[in-house]
Structures are given as C-alpha cells and as structure tokens.
PDB file of N, CA and C in Angstrom:
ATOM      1  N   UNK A   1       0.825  -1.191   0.000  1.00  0.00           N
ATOM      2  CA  UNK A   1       0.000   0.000   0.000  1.00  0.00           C
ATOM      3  C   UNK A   1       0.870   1.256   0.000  1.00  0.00           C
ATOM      4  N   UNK A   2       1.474   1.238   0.700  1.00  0.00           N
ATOM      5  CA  UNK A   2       2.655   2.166   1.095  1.00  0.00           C
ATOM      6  C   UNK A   2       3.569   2.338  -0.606  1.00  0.00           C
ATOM      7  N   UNK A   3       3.813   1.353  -1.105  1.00  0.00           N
ATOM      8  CA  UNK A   3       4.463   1.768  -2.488  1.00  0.00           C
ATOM      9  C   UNK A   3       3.687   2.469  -3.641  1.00  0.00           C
ATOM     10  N   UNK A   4       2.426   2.430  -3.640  1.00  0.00           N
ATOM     11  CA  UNK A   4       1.416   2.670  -4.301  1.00  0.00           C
ATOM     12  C   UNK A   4       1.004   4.292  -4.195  1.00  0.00           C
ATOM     13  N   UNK A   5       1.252   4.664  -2.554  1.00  0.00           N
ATOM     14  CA  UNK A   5       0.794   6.147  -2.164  1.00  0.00           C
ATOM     15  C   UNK A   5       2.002   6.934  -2.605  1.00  0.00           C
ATOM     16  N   UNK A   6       3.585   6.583  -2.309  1.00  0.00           N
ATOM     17  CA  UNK A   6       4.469   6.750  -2.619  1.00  0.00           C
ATOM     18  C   UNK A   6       4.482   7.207  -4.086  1.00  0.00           C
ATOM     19  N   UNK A   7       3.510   5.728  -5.199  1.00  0.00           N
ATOM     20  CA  UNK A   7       4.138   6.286  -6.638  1.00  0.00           C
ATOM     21  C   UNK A   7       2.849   7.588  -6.644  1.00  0.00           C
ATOM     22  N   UNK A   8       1.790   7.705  -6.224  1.00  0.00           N
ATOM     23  CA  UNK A   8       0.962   8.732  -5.975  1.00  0.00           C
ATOM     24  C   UNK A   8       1.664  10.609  -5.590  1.00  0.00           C
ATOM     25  N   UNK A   9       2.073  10.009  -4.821  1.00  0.00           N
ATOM     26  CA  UNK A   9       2.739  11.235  -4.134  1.00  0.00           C
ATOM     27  C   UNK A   9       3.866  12.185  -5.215  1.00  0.00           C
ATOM     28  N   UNK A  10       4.462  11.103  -5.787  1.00  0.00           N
ATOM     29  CA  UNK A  10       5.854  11.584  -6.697  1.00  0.00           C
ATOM     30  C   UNK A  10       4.791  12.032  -7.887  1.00  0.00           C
ATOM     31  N   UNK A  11       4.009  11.043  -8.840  1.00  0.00           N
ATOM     32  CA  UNK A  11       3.288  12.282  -9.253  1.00  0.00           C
ATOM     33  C   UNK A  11       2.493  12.870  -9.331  1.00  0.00           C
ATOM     34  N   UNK A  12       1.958  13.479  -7.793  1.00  0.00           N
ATOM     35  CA  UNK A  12       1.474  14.399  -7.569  1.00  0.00           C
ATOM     36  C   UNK A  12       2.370  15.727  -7.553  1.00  0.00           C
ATOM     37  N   UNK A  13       3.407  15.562  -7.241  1.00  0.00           N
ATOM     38  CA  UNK A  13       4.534  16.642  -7.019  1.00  0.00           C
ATOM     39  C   UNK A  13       5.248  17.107  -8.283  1.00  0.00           C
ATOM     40  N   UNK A  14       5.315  16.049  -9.520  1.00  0.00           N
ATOM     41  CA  UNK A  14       5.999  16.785 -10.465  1.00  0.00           C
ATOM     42  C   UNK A  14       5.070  16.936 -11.709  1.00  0.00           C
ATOM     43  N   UNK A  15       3.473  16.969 -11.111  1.00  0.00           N
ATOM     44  CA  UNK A  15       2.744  17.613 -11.898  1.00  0.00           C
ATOM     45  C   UNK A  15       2.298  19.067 -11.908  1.00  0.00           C
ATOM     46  N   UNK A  16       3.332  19.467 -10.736  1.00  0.00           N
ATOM     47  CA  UNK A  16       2.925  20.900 -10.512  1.00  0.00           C
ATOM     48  C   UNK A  16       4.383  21.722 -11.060  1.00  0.00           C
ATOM     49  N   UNK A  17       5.445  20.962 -11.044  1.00  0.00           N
ATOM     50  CA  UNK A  17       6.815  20.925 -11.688  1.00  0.00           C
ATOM     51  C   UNK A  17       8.041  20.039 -11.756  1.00  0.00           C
ATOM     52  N   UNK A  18       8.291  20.082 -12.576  1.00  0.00           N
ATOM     53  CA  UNK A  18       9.702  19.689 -12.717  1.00  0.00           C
ATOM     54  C   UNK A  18      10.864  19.392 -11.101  1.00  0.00           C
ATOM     55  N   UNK A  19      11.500  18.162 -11.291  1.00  0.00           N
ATOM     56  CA  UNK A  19      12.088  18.149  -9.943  1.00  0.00           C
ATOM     57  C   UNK A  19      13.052  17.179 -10.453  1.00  0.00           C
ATOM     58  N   UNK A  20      13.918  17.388  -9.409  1.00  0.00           N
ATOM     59  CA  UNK A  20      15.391  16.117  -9.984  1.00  0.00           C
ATOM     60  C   UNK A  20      14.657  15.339  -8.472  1.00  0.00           C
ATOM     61  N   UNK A  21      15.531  14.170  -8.328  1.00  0.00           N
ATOM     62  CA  UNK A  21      15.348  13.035  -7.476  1.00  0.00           C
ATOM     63  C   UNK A  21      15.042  13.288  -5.686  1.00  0.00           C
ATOM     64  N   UNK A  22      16.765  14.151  -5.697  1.00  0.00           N
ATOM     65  CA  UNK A  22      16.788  14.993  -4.337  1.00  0.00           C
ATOM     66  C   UNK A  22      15.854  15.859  -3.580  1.00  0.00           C
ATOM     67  N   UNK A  23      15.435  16.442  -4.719  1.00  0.00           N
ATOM     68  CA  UNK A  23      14.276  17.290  -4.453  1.00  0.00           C
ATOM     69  C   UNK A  23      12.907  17.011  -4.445  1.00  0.00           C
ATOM     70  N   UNK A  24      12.815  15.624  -4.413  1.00  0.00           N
ATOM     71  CA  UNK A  24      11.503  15.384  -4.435  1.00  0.00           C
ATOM     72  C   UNK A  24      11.328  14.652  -3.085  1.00  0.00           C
ATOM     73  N   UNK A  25      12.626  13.662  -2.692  1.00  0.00           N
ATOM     74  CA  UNK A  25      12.858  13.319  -1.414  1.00  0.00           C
ATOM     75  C   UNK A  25      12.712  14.474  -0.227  1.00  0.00           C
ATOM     76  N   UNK A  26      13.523  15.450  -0.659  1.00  0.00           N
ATOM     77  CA  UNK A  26      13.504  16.572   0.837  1.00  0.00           C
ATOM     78  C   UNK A  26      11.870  17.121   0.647  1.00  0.00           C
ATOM     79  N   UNK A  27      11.303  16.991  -0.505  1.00  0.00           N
ATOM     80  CA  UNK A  27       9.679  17.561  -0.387  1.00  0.00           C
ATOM     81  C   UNK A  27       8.802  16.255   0.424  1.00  0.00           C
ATOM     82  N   UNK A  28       8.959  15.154  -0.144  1.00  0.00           N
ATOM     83  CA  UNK A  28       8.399  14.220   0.374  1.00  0.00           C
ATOM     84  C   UNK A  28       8.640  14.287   2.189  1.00  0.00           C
ATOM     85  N   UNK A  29      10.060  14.241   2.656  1.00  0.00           N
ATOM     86  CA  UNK A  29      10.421  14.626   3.609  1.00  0.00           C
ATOM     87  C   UNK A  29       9.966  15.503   4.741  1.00  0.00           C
ATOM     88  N   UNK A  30       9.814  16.756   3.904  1.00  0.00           N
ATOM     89  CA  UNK A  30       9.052  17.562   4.509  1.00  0.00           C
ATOM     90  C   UNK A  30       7.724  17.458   4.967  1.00  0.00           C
ATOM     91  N   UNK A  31       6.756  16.445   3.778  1.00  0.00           N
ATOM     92  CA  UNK A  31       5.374  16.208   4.163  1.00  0.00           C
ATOM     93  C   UNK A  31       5.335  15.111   5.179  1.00  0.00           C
ATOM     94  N   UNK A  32       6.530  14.947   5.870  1.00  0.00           N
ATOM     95  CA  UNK A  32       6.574  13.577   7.010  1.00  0.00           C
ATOM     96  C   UNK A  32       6.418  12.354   6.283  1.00  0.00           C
ATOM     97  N   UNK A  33       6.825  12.220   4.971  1.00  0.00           N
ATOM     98  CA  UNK A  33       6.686  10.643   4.135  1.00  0.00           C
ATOM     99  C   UNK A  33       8.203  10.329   4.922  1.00  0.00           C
ATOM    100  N   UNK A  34       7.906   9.163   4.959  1.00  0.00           N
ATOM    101  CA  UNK A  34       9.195   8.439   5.289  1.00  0.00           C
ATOM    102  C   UNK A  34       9.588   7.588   3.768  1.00  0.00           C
ATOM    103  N   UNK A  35      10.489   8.012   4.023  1.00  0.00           N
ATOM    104  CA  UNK A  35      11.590   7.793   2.075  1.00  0.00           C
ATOM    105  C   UNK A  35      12.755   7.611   2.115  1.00  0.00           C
ATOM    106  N   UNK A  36      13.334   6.887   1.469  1.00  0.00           N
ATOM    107  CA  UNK A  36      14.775   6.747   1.580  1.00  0.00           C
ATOM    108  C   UNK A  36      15.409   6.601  -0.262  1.00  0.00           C
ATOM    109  N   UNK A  37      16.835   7.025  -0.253  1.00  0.00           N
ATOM    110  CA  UNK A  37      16.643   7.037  -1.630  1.00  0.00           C
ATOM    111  C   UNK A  37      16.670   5.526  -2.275  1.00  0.00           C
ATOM    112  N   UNK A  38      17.136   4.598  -1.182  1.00  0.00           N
ATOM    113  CA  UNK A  38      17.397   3.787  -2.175  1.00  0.00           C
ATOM    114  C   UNK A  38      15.787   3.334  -2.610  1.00  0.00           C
ATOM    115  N   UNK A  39      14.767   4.132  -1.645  1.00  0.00           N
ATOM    116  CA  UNK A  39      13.371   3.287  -2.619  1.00  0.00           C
ATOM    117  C   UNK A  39      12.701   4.098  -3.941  1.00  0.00           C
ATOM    118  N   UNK A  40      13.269   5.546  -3.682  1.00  0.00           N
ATOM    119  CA  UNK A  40      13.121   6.328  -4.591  1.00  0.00           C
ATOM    120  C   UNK A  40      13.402   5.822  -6.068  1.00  0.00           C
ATOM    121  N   UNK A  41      14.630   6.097  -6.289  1.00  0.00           N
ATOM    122  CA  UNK A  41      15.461   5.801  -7.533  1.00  0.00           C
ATOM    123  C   UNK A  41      14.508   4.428  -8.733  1.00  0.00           C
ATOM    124  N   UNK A  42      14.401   3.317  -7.994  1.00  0.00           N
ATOM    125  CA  UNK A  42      13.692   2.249  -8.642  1.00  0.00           C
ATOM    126  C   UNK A  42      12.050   2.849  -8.950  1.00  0.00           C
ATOM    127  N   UNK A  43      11.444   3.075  -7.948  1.00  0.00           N
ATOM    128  CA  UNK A  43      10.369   3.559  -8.662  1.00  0.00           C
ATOM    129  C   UNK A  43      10.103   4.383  -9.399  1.00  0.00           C
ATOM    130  N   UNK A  44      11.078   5.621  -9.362  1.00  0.00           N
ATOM    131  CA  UNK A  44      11.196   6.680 -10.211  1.00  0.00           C
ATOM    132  C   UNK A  44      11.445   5.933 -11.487  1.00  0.00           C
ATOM    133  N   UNK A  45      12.832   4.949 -12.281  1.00  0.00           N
ATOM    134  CA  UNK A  45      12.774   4.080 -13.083  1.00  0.00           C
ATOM    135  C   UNK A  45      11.468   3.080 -13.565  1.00  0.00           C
ATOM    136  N   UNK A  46      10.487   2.971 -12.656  1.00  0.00           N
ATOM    137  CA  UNK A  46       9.617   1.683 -13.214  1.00  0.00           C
ATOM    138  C   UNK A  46       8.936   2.919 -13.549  1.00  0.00           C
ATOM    139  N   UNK A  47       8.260   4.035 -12.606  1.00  0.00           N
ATOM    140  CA  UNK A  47       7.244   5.025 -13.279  1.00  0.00           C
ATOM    141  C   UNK A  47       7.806   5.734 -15.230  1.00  0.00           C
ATOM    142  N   UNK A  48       8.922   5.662 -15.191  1.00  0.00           N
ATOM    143  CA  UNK A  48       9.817   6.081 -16.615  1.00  0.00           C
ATOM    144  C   UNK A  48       9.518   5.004 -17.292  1.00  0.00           C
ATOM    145  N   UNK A  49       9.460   3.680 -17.249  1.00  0.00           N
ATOM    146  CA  UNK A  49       9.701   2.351 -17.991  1.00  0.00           C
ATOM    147  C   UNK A  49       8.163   2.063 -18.630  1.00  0.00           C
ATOM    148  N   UNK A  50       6.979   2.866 -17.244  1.00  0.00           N
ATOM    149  CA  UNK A  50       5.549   2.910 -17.659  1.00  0.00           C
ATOM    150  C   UNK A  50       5.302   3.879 -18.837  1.00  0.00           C
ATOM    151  N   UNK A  51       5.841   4.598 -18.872  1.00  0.00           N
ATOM    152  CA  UNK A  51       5.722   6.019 -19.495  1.00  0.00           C
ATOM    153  C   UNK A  51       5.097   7.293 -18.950  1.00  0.00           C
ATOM    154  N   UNK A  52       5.139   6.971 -17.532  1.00  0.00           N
ATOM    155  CA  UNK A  52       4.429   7.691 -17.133  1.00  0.00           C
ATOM    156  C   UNK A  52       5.469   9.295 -17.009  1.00  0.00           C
ATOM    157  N   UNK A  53       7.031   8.867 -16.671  1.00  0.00           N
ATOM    158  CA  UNK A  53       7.543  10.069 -16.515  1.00  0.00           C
ATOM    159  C   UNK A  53       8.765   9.978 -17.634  1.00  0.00           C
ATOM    160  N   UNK A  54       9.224  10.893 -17.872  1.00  0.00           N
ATOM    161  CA  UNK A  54      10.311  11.586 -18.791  1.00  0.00           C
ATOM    162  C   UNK A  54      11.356  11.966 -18.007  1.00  0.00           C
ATOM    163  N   UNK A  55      12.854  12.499 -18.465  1.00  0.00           N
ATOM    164  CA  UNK A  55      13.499  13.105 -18.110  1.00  0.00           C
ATOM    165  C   UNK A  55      14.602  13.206 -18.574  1.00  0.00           C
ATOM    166  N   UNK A  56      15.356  14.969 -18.563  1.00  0.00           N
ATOM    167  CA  UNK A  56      16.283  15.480 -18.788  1.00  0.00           C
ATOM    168  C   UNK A  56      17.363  15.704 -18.408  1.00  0.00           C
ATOM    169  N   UNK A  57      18.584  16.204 -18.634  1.00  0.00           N
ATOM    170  CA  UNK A  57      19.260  16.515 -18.253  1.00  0.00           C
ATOM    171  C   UNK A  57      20.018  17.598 -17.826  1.00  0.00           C
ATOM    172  N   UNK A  58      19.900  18.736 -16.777  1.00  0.00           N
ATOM    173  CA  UNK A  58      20.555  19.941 -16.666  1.00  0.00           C
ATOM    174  C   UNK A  58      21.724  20.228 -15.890  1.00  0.00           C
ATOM    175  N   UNK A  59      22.612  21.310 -16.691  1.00  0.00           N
ATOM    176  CA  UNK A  59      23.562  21.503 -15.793  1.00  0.00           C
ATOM    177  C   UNK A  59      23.207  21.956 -14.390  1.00  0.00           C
ATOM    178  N   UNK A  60      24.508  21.918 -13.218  1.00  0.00           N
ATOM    179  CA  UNK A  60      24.078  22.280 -11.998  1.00  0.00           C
ATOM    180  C   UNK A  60      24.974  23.287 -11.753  1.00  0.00           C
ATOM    181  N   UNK A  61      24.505  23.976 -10.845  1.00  0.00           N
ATOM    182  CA  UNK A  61      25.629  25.305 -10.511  1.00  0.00           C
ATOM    183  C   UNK A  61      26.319  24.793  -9.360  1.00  0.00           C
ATOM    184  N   UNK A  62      26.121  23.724  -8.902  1.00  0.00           N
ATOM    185  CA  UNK A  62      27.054  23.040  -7.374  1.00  0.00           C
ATOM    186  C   UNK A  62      27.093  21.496  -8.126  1.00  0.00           C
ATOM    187  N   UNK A  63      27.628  20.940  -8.325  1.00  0.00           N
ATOM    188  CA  UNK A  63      28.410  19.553  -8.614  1.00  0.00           C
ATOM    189  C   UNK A  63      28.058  19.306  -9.957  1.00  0.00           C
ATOM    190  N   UNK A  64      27.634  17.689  -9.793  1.00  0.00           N
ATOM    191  CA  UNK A  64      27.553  17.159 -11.200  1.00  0.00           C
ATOM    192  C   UNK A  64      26.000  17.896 -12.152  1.00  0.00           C
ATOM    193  N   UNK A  65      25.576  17.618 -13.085  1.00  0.00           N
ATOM    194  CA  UNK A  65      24.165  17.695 -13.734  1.00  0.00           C
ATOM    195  C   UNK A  65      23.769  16.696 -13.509  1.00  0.00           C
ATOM    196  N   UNK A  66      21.964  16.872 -13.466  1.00  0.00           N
ATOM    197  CA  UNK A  66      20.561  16.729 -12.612  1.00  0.00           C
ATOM    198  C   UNK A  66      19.820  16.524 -13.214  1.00  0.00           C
ATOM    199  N   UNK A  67      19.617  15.110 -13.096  1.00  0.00           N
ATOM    200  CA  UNK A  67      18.483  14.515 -14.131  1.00  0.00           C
ATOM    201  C   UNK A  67      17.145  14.887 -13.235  1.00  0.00           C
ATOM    202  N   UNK A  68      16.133  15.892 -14.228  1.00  0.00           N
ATOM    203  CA  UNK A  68      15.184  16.472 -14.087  1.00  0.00           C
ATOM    204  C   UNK A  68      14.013  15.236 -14.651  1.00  0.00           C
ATOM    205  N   UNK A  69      13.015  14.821 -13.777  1.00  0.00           N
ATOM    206  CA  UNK A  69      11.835  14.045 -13.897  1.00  0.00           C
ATOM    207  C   UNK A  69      10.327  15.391 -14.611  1.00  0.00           C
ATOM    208  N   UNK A  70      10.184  14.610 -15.585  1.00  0.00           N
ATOM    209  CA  UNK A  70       8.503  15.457 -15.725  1.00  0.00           C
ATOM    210  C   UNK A  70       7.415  14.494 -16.256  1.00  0.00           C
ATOM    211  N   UNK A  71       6.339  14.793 -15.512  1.00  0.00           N
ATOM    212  CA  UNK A  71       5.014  14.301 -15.739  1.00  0.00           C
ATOM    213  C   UNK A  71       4.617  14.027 -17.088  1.00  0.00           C
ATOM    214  N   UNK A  72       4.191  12.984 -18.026  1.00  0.00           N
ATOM    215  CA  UNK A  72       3.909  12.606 -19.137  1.00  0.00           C
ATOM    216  C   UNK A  72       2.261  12.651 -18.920  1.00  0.00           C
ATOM    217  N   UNK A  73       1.890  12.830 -20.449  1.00  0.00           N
ATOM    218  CA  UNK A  73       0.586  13.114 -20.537  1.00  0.00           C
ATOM    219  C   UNK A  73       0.343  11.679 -20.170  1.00  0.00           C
ATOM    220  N   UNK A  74       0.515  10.503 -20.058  1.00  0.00           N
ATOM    221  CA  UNK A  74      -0.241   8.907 -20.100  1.00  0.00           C
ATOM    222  C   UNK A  74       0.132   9.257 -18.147  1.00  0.00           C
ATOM    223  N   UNK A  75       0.870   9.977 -18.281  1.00  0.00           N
ATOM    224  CA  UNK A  75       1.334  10.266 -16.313  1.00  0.00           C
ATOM    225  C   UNK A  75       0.115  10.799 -15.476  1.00  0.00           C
ATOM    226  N   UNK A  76      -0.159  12.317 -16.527  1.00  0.00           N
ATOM    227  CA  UNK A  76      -1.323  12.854 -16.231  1.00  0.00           C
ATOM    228  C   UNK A  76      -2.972  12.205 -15.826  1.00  0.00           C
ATOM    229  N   UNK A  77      -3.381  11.551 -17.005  1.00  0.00           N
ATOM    230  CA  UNK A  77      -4.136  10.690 -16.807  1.00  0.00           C
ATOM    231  C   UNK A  77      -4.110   9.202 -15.669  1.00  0.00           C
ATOM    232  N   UNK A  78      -2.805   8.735 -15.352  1.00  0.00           N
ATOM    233  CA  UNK A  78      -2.847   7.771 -14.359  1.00  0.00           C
ATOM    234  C   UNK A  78      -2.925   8.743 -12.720  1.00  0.00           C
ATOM    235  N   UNK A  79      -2.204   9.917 -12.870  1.00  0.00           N
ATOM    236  CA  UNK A  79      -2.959  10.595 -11.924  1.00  0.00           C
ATOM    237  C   UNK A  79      -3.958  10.922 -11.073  1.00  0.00           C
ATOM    238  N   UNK A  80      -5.289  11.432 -12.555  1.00  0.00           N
ATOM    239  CA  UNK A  80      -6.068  11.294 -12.787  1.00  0.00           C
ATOM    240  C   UNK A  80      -7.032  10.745 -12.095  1.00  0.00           C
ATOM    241  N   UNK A  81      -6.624   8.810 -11.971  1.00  0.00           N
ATOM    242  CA  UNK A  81      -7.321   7.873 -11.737  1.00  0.00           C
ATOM    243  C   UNK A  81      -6.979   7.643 -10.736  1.00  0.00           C
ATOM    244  N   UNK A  82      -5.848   8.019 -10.050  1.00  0.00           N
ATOM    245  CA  UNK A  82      -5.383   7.716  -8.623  1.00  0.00           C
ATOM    246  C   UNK A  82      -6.019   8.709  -7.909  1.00  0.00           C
ATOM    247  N   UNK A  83      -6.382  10.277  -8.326  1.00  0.00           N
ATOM    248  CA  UNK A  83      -7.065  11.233  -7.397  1.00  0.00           C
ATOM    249  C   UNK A  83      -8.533  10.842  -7.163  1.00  0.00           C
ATOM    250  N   UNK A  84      -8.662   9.999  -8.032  1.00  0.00           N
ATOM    251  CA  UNK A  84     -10.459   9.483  -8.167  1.00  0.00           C
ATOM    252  C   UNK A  84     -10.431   8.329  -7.218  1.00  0.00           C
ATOM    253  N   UNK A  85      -9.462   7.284  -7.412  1.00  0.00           N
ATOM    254  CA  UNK A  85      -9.437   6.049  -6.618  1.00  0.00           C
ATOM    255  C   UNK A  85      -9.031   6.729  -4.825  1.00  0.00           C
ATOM    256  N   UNK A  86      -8.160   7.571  -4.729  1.00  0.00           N
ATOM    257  CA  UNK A  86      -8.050   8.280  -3.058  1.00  0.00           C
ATOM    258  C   UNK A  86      -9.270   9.134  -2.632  1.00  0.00           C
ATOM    259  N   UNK A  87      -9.931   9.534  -3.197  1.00  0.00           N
ATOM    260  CA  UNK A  87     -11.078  10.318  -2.579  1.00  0.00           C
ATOM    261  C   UNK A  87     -12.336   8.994  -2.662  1.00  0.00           C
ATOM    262  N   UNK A  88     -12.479   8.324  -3.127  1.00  0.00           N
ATOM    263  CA  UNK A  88     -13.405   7.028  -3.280  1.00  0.00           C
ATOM    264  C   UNK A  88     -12.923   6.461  -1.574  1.00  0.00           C
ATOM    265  N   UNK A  89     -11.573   6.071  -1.703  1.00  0.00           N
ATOM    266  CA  UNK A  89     -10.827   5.589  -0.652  1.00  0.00           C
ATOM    267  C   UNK A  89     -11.247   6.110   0.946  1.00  0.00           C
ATOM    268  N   UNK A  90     -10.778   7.375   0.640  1.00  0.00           N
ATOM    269  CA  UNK A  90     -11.185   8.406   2.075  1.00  0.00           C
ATOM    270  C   UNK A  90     -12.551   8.319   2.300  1.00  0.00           C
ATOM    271  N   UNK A  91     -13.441   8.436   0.773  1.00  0.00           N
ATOM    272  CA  UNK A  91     -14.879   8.621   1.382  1.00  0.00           C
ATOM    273  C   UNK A  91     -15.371   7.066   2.168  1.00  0.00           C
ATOM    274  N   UNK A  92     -15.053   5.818   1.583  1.00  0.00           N
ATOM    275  CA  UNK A  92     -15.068   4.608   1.937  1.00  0.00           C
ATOM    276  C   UNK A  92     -14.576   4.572   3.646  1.00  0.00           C
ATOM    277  N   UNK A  93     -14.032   4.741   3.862  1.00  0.00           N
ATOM    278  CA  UNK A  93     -12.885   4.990   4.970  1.00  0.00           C
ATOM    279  C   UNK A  93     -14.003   5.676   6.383  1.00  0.00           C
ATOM    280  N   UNK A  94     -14.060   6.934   5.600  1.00  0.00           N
ATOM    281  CA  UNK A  94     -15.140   7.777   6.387  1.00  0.00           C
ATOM    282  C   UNK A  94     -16.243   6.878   7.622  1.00  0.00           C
ATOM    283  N   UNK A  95     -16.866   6.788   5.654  1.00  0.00           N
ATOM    284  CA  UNK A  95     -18.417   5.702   6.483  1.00  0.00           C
ATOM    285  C   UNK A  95     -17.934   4.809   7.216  1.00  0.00           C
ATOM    286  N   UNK A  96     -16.832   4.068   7.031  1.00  0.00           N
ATOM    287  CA  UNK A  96     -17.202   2.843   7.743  1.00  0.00           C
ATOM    288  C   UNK A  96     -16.550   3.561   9.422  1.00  0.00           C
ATOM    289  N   UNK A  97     -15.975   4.385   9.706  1.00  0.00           N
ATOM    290  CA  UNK A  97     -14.979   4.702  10.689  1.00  0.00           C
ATOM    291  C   UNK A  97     -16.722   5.479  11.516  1.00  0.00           C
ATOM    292  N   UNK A  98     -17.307   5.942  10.841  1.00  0.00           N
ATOM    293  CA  UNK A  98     -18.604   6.776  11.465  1.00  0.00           C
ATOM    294  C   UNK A  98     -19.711   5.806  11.593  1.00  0.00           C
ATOM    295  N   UNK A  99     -19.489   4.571  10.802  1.00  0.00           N
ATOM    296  CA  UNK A  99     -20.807   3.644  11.479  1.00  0.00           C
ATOM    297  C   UNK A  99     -20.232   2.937  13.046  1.00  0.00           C
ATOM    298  N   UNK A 100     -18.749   2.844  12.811  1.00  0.00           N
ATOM    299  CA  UNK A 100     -18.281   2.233  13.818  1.00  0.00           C
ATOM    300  C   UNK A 100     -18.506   3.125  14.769  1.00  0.00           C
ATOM    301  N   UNK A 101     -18.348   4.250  15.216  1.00  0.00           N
ATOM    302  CA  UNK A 101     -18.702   5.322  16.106  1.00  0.00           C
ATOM    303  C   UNK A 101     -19.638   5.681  16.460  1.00  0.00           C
ATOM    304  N   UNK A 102     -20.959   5.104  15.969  1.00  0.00           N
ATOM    305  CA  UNK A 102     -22.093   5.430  16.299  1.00  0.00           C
ATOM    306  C   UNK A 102     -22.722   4.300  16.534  1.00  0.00           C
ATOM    307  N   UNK A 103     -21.998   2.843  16.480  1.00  0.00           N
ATOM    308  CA  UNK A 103     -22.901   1.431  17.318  1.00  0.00           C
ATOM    309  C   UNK A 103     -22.304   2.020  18.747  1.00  0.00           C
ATOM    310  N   UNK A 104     -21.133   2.506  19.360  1.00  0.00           N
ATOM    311  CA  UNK A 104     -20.867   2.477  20.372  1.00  0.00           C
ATOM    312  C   UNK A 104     -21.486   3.691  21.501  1.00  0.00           C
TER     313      UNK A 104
END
C-alpha cells in the first residue's frame, strides 16, 4: 500500500513541476513521508519504464548535472485515476470509521 501512495505522491509533485530526485525526497520529507533514496530511484525508473515520466538533463551550478523528472501526458491521466481512486478511498474509509462510532 505504502508503495502505491508513494508512486501517488511523486506524481502528484511533479505535476505541478519539474524536480530532480533529491528534491523530491527533501519535499516528500518535509510532508513527514518516510523515504529513503534507495526506494526512490527504482520507482522513479519503473514510473519512466511505464511512461508515465520523462526526463532530462541539466547543468548544476554546485556539482555534477541533474536529471530532471517530468510528468507525461499517459502520467497525467494515471494521476487522474489515482485522485479518483483516493477520494473514493477516504470517502469509503469515512463511512465505515462513522458507522463504527455510532454502534458504540
């Protein structure tokens, strides 16, 4: 489940922009995801292998160049279906958490 919200999360984040690897970890980070790179990197590769993401290459002004990840339109649409399948989820979630609260 946890790998699934994960590939959710990544593109949710580089549908709003462009991000190299690092930077999607210290964002993830920030939202209290617990991430590490070595789980990053592979899924970032299988989401590329789907077609879901692309990516470039830019120079960096501090070390090596930074392979930049971006959202593919077949990305967009699996999105899409994941923002539809998490709010289905939550609403599912809801009821049953409020029937349970109200036998007691």
């Amino acid at each position: 489940m946890r790998k699934g919200v994960l590939e959710y999360c990544i593109l949710s984040i580089l549908s709003r922009n462009d991000a190299y690897a690092s930077s999607l970890l210290s964002e993830l980070k920030a939202a209290r995801m617990i991430v590490v790179e070595g789980t990053i990197y592979p899924l970032l590769t299988r989401q590329k292998n789907q077609g879901l993401l692309t990516y470039r290459w830019e120079e960096s002004p501090q070390g090596p160049p930074r392979k930049y990840y971006s959202i593919t339109d077949k990305g967009r649409e699996v999105l899409a279906e994941m923002d539809s399948a998490w709010s289905e989820l939550v609403e599912t979630i809801g009821r049953l958490r409020n029937d349970k609260e109200s036998r007691y």
